[in-house]
Protein backbone atom coordinates (compact mmCIF):
# COMPACT_ATOMS: atom_id res chain seq x y z
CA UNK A 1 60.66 22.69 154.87
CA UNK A 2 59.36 21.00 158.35
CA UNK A 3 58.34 17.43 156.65
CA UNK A 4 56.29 14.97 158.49
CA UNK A 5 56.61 11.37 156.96
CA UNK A 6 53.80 8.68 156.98
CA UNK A 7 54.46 5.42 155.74
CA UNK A 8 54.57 1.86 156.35
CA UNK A 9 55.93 -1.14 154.18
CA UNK A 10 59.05 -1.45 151.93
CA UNK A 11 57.98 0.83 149.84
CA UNK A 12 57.86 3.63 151.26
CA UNK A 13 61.34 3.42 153.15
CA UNK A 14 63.60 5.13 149.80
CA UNK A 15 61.16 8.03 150.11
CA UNK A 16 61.98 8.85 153.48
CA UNK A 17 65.75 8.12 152.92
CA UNK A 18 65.26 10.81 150.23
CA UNK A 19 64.13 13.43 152.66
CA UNK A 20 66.49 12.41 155.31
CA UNK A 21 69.29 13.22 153.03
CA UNK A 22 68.04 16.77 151.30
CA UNK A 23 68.02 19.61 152.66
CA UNK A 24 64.56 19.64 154.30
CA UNK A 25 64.12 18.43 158.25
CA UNK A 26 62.00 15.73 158.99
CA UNK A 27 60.48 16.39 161.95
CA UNK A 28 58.31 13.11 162.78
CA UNK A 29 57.46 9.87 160.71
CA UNK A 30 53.51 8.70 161.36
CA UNK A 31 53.50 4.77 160.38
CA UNK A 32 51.56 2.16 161.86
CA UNK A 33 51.24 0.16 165.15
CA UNK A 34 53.65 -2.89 165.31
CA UNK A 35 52.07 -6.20 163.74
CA UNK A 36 52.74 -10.16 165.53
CA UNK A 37 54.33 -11.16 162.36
CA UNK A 38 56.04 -14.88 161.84
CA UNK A 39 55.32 -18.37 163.66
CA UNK A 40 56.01 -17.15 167.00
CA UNK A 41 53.78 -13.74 166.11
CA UNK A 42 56.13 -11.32 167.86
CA UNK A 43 55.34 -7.86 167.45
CA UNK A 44 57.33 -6.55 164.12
CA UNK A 45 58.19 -2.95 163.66
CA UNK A 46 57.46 -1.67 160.09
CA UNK A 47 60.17 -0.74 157.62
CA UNK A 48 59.33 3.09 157.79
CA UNK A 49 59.94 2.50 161.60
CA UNK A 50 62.94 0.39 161.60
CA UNK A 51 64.42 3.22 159.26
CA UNK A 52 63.54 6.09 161.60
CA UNK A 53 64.30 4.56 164.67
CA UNK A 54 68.46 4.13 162.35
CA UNK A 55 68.36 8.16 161.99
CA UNK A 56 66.94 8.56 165.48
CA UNK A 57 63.78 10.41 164.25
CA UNK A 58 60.82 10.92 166.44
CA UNK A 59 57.98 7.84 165.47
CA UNK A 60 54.90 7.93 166.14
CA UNK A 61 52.53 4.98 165.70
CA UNK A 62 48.88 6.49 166.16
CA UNK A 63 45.96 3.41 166.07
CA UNK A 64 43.84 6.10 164.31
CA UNK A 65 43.91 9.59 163.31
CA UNK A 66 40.31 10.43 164.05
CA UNK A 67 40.30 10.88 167.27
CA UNK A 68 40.87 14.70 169.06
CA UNK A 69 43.78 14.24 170.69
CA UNK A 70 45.87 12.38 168.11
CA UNK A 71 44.93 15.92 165.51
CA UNK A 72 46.02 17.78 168.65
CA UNK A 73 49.62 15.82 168.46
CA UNK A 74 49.91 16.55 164.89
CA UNK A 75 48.77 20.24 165.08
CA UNK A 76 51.57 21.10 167.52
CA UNK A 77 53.80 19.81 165.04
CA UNK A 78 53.58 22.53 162.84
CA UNK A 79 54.45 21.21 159.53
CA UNK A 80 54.89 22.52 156.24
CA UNK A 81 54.14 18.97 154.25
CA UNK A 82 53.14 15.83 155.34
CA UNK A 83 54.04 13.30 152.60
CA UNK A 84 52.25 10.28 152.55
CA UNK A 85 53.07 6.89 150.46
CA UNK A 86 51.31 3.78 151.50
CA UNK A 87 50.73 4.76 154.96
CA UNK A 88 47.71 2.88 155.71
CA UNK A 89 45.23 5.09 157.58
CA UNK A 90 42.38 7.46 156.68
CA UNK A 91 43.16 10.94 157.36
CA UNK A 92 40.75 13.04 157.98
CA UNK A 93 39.94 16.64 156.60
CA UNK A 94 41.76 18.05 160.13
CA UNK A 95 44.88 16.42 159.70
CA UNK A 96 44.92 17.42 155.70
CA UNK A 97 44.68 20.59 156.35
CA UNK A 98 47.10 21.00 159.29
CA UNK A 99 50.31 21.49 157.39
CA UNK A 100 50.67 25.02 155.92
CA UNK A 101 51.10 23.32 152.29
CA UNK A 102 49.06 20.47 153.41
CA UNK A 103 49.32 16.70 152.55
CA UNK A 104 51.16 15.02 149.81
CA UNK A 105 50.78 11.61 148.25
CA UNK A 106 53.32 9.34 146.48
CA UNK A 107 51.05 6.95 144.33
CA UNK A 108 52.56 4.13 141.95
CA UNK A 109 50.44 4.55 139.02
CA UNK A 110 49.86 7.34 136.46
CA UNK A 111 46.16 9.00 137.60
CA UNK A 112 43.53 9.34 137.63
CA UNK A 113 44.36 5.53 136.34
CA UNK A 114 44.48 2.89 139.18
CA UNK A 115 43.29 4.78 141.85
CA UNK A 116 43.18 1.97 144.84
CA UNK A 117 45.89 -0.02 147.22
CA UNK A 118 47.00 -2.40 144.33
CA UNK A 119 48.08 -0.16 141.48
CA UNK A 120 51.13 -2.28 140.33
CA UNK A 121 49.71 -5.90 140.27
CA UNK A 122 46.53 -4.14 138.39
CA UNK A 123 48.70 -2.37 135.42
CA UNK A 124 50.49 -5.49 135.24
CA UNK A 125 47.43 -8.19 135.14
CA UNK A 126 45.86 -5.51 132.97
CA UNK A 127 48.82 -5.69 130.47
CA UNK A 128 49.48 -1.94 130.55
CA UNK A 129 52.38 -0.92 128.80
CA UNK A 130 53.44 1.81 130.63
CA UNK A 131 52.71 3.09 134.34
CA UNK A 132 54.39 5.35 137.24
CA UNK A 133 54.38 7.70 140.07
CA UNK A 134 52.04 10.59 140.44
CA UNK A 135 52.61 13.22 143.16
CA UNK A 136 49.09 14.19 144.71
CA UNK A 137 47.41 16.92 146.85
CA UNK A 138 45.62 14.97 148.91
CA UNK A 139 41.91 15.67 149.38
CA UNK A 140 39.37 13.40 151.48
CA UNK A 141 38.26 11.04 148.53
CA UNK A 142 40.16 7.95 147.38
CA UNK A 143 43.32 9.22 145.42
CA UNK A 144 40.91 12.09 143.82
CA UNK A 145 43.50 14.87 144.77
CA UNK A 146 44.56 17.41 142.10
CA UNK A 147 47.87 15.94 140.48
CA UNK A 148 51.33 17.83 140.66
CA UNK A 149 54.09 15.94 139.10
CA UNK A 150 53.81 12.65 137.23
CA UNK A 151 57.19 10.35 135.96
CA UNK A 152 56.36 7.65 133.87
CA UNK A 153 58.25 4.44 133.83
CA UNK A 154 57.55 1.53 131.25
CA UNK A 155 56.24 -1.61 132.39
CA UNK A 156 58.81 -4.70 130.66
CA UNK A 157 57.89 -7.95 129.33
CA UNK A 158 59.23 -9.76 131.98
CA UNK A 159 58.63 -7.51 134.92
CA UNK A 160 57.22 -8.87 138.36
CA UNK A 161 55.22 -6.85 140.95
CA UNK A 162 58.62 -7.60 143.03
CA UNK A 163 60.74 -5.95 140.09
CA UNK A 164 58.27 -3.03 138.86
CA UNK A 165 57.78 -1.95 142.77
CA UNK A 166 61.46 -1.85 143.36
CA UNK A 167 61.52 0.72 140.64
CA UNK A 168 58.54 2.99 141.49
CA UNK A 169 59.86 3.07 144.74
CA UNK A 170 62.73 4.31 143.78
CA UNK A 171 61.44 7.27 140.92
CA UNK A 172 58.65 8.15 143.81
CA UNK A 173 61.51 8.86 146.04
CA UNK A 174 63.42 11.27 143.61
CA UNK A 175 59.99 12.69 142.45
CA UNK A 176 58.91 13.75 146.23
CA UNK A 177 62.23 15.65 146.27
CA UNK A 178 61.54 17.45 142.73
CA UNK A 179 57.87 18.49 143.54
CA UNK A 180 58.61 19.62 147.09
CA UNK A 181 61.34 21.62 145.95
CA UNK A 182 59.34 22.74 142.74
CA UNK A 183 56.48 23.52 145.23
CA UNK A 184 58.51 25.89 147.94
CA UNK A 185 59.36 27.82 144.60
CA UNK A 186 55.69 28.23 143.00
CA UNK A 187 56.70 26.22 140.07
CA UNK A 188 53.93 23.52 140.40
CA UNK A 189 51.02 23.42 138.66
CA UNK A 190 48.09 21.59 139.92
CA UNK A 191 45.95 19.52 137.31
CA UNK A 192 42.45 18.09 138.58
CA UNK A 193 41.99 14.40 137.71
CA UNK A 194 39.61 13.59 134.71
CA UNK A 195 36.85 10.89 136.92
CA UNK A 196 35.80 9.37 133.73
CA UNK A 197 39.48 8.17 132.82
CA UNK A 198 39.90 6.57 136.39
CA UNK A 199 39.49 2.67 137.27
CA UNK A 200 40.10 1.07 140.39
CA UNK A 201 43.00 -1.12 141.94
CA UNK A 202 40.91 -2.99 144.15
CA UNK A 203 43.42 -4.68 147.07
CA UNK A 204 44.64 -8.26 146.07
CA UNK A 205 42.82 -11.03 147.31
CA UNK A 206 44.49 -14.58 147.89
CA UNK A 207 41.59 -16.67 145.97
CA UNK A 208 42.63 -14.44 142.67
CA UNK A 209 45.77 -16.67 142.65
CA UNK A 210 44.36 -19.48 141.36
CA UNK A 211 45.19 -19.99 137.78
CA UNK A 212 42.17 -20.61 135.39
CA UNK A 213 43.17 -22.76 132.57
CA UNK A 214 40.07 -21.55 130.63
CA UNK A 215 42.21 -17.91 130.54
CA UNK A 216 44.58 -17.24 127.54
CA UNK A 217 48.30 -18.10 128.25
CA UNK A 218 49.15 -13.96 127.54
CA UNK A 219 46.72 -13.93 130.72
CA UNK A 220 48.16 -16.44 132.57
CA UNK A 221 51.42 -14.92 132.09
CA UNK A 222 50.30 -11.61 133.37
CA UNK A 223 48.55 -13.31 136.41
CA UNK A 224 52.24 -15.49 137.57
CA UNK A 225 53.96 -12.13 136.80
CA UNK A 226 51.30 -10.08 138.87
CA UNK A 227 51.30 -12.25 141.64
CA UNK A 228 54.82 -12.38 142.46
CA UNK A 229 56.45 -12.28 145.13
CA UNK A 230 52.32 -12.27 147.27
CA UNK A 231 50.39 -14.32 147.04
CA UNK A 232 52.04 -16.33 143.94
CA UNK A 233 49.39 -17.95 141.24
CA UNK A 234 48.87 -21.52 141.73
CA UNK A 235 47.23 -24.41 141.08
CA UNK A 236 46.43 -28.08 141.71
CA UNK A 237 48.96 -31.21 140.78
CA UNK A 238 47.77 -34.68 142.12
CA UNK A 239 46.18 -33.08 144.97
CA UNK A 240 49.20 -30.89 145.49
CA UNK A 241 49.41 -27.11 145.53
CA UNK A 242 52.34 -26.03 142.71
CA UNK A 243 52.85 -22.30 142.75
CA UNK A 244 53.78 -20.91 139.99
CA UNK A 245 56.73 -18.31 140.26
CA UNK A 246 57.70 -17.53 136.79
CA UNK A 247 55.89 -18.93 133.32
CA UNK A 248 55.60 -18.20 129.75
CA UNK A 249 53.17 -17.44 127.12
CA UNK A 250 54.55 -19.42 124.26
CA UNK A 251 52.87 -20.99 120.71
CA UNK A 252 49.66 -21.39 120.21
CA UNK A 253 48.97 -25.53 120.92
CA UNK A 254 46.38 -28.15 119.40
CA UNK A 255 43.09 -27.79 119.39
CA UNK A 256 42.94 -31.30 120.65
CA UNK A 257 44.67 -30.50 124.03
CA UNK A 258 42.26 -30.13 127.02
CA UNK A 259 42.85 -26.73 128.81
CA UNK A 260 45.17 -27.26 131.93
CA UNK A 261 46.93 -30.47 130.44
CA UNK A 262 50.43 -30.88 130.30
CA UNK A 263 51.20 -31.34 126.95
CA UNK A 264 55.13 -31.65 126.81
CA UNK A 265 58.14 -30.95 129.53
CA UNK A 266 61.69 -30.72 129.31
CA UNK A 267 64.56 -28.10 130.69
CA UNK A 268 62.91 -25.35 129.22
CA UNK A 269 59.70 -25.70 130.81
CA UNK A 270 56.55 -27.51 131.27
CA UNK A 271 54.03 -26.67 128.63
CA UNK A 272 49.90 -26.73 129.72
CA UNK A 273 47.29 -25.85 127.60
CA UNK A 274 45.10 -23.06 127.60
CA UNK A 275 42.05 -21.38 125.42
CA UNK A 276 44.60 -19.88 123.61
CA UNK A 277 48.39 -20.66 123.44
CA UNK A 278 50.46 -22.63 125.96
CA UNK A 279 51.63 -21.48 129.22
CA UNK A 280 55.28 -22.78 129.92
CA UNK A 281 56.04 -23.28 133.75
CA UNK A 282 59.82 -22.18 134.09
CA UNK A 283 59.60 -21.95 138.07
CA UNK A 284 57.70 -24.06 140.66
CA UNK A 285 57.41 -24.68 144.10
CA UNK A 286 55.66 -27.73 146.13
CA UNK A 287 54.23 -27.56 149.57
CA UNK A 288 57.36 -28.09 152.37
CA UNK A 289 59.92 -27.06 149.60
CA UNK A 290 61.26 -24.09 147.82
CA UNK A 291 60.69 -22.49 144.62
CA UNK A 292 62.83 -24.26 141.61
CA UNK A 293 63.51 -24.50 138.02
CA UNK A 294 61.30 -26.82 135.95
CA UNK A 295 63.95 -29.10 135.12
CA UNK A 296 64.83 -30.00 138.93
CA UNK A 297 61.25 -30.74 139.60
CA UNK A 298 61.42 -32.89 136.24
CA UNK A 299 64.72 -34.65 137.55
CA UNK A 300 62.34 -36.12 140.01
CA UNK A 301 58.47 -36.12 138.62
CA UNK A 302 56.89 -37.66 135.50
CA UNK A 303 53.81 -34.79 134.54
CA UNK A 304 53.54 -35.17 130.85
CA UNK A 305 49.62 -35.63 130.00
CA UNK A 306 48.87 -35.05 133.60
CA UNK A 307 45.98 -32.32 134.21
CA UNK A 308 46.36 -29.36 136.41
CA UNK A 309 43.40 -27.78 137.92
């Protein structure tokens, strides 16, 4: 098979190392225009293209795929597939149907549920047990395409977006391999998505880090877990922003205990009340420092009783 690749971040670098090292040829990788990225905002080439420039594969970097000549580019290619997994850009009906077996999408979630750019933060803040990758033929709507292979993976009690994404990455990566291959031998079958079983994984937004102590601590949990390693849940100590890297739903606490207070510390954790349970802070982080254990912040701050907002 002639494979064009279109990705950009981290996550979709093991697919392409997957097709690098089968048997098929991957003719050109799409991904997007370099970014200023850091404090001196130099331009920053994108995993996918760091990758591909290592194997010495062609890369193109397109600003949009809309316009004439850039489907003109991509025509001459004549592909077989184009597999796609987080690229970034729109494609439009004349690039979807330019490859002879047209386009293919690796999405981290089981469909037609979280359809959207944040499918792993949503299964986890939604408390979904259980979540994946679904191969897709694309089609112009929002992850709407007819599905052709789906793994499933369990989500832990203790998984992170960091942890969950390093894993999806990784089973999309072996599943593009098995439905290509399955594909070139007619042994796919496509199933249409069911719309009413789909919800949406709308993109992250930095304000839905703050932590609401008026939420559950099973919520809270979910949002610290969610949330790492971007943007990181947080809230407000004496004026100070403490991000919250890693918590803990634990016992239900008193009645008495006014939601966000800090009703006991030590080296396990510091304990704040919620509506329901206590949420135990095992890993913090102050502005100017790095992210640490509860008990080195409590070497060197008092925060029993204090209030968090």
């Amino acid at each position: 098979m002639k494979i064009v690749f279109a990705g950009t971040p981290d996550f979709s670098v093991a697919a392409l190392e997957a097709l690098v090292a089968s048997e098929h040829d991957v003719i050109a990788v799409y991904t997007q225009p370099d970014r200023p990225s850091g404090r001196g905002r130099k331009l920053q080439a994108s995993p996918v293209k760091q990758f591909a420039q290592s194997q010495d594969l062609p890369v193109l970097q397109p600003l949009s795929l809309r316009e004439t000549e850039a489907q003109q580019v991509f025509a001459q290619l004549q592909a077989d597939i184009m597999v796609v997994v987080a690229y970034g850009l729109i494609l439009p009906i004349e690039i979807l149907e330019a490859p002879r077996l047209g386009c293919l999408n690796i999405h981290a979630s089981l469909l037609p549920r979280w359809r959207g750019a944040a499918p792993i933060q949503r299964a986890i803040l939604a408390g979904d047990k259980q979540t994946g990758i679904t191969i897709m033929q694309m089609d112009e709507g929002l992850d709407t395409g007819d599905m052709l292979l789906k793994v499933s993976c369990d989500i832990s009690a203790d998984d992170t977006t960091g942890s969950l994404h390093d894993r999806l990455s990784m089973l999309g990566a072996s599943a593009i391999i098995e439905a290509i291959d399955q594909l070139e031998s007619g042994g796919l079958q496509a199933e249409p998505q069911d719309g009413e079983l789909a919800c949406y994984a709308a993109k992250l937004d930095k304000a839905e880090a703050r932590l609401d102590w008026q939420k559950t601590a099973l919520e809270l949990e979910r949002q610290v877990r969610a949330f790492n390693p971007w943007p990181v849940a947080q809230c407000h100590w004496q004026d100070k922003v403490l991000r919250v890297w890693e918590a803990l739903a634990v016992e239900p606490g008193s009645d008495n205990n006014t939601p966000g207070q800090v009703v006991r510390s030590n080296k396990q954790g510091i304990d704040v009340a919620t509506t329901a349970g206590l949420l135990r802070l095992t890993k913090i982080q102050l502005p100017g420092g790095k992210p640490m254990h509860a008990d080195a912040f409590l070497n060197a701050h008092s925060i029993d009783g204090d209030i968090l907002v």
